[in-house]
C-alpha atoms as a PDB file:
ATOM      1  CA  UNK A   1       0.000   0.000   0.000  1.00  0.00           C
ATOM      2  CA  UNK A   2       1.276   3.202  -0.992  1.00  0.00           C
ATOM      3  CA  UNK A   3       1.297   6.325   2.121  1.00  0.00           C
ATOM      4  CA  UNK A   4      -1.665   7.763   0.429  1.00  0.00           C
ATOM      5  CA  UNK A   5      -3.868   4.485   0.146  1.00  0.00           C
ATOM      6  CA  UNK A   6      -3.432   4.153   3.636  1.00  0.00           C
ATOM      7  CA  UNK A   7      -3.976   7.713   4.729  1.00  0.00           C
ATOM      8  CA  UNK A   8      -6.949   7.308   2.175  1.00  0.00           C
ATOM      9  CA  UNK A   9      -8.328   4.050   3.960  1.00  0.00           C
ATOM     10  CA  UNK A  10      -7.844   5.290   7.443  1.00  0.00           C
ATOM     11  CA  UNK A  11      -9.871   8.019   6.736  1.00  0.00           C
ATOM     12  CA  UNK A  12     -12.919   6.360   5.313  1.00  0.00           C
ATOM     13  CA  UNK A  13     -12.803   3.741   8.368  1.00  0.00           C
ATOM     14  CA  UNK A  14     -12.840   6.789  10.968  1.00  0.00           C
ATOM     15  CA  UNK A  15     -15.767   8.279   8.910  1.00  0.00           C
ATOM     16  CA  UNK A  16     -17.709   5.552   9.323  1.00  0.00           C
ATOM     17  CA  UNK A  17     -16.965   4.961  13.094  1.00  0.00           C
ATOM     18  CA  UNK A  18     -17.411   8.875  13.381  1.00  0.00           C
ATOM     19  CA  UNK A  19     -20.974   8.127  11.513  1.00  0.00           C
ATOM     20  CA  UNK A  20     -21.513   5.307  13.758  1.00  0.00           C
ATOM     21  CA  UNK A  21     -21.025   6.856  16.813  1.00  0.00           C
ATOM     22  CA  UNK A  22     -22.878   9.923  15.612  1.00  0.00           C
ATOM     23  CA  UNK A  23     -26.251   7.771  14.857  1.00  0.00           C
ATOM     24  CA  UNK A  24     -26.094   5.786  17.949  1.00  0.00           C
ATOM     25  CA  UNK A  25     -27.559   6.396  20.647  1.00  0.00           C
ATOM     26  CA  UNK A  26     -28.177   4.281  24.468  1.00  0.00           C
ATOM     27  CA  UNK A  27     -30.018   1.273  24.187  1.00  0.00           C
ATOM     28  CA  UNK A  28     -31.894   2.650  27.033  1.00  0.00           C
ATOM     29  CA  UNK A  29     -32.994   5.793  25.320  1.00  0.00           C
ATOM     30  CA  UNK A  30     -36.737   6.105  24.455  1.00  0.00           C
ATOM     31  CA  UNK A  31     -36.992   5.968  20.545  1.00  0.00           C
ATOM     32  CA  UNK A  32     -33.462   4.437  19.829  1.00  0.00           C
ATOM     33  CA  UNK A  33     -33.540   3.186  16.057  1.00  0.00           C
ATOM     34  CA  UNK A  34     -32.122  -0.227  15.447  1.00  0.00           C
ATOM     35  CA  UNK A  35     -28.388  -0.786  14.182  1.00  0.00           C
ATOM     36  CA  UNK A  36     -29.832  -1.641  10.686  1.00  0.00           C
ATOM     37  CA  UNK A  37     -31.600   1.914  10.129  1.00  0.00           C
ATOM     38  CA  UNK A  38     -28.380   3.481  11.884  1.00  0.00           C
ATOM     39  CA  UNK A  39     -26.400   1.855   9.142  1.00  0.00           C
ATOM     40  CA  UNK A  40     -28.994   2.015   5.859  1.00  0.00           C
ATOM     41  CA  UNK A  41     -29.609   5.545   6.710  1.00  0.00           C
ATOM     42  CA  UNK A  42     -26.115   7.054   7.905  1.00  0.00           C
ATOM     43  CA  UNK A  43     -25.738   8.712   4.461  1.00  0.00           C
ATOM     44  CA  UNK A  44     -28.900  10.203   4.743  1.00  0.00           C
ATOM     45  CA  UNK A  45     -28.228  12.022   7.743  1.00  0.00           C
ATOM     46  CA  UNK A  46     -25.101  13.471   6.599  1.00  0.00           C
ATOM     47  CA  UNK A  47     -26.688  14.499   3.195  1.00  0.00           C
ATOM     48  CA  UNK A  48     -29.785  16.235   5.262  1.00  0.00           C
ATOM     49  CA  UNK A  49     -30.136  16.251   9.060  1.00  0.00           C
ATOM     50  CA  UNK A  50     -26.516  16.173  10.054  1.00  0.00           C
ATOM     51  CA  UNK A  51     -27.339  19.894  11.867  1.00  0.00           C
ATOM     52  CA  UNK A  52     -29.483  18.052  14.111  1.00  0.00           C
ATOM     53  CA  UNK A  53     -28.470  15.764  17.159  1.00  0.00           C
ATOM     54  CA  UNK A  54     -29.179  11.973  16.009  1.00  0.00           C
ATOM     55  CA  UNK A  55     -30.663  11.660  19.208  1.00  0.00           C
ATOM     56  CA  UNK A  56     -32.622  14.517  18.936  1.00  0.00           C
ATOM     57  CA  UNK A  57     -36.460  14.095  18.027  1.00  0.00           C
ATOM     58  CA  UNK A  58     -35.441  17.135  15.252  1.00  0.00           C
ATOM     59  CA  UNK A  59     -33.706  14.438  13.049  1.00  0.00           C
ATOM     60  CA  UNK A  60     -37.064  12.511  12.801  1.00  0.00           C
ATOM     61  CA  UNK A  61     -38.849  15.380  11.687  1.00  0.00           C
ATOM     62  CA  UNK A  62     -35.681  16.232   9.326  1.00  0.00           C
ATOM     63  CA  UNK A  63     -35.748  12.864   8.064  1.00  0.00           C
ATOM     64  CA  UNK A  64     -39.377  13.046   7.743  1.00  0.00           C
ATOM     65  CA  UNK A  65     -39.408  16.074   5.935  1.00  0.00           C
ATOM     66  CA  UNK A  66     -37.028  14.416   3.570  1.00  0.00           C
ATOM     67  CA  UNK A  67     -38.555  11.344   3.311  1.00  0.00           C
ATOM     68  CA  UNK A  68     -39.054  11.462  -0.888  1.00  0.00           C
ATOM     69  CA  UNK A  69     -35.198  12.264  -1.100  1.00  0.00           C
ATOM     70  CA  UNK A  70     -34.078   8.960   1.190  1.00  0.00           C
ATOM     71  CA  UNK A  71     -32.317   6.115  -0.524  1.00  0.00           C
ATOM     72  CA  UNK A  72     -34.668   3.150  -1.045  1.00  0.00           C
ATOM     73  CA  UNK A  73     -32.055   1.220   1.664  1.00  0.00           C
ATOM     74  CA  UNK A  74     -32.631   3.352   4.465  1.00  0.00           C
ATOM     75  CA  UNK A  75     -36.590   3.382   3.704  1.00  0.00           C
ATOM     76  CA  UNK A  76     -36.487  -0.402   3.455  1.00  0.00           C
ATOM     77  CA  UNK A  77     -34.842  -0.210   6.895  1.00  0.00           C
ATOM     78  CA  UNK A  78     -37.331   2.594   8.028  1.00  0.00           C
ATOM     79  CA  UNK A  79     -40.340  -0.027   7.273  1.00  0.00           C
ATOM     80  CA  UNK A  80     -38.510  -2.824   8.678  1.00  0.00           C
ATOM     81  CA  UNK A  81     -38.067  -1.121  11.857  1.00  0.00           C
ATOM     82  CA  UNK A  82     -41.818   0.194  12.234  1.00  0.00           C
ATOM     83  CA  UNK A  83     -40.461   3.705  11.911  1.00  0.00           C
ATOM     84  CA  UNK A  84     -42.700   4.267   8.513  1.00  0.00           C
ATOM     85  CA  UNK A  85     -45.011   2.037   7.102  1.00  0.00           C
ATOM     86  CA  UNK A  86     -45.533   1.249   3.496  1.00  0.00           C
ATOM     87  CA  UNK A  87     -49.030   2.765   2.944  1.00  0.00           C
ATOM     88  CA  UNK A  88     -47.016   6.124   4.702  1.00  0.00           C
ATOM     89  CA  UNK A  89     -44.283   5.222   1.691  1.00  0.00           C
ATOM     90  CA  UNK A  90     -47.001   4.666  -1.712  1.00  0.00           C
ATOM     91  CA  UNK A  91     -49.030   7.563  -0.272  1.00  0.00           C
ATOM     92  CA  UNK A  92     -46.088   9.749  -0.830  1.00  0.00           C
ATOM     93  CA  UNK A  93     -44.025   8.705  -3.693  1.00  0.00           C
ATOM     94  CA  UNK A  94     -48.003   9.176  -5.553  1.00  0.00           C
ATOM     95  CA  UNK A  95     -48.245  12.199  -4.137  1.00  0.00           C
ATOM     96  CA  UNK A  96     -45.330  13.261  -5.446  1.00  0.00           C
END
C-alpha cells in the first residue's frame, strides 16, 4: 500500500466509526432506532439532518421532511423497523 492508500483508507474507516457513533444512541434511550436503520440511513443524515443531534427528536422530523429524497435502503430499513409504514411510503411517492 502506498502512504496515500493508507492515509486514504484510514480516513474512510474513521468516517464511518465517526458516523456510527454519531447515529447511535443508548439502548436505554426512548426511541433508539435499530443498528440496521443506523447503518442504511447514515448517508442520509449526513446528506440532510446532520445539523441536528441523532438523538434529537429534530432528526425525525428532518428525516421526515425528507422522506421522498431517502435512498430506497434506508426506507427499506425505516419499514422494517416500524419507523414508517408502506401505505405512509405509496401515499407519498403518488403524491409526489
Amino acid at each position: 500500500m502506498t502512504p496515500l492508500t493508507t492515509l486514504l483508507t484510514a480516513r474512510v474507516g474513521l468516517t464511518a466509526i465517526l458516523a456510527l457513533v454519531a447515529l447511535s444512541g443508548g439502548p436505554s434511550e426512548a426511541g433508539a432506532v435499530s443498528a440496521r436503520v443506523k447503518m442504511a440511513c447514515a448517508g442520509d443524515y449526513f446528506s440532510y439532518c446532520s445539523q441536528h443531534s441523532p438523538t434529537s427528536p429534530a432528526v425525525r422530523q428532518c428525516m421526515r421532511a425528507n422522506g421522498l429524497k431517502l435512498s430506497s435502503r434506508c426506507v427499506s430499513a425505516l419499514v422494517a423497523a416500524g419507523e414508517v409504514s408502506k401505505e405512509e411510503v405509496s401515499r407519498r411517492q403518488a403524491a409526489k
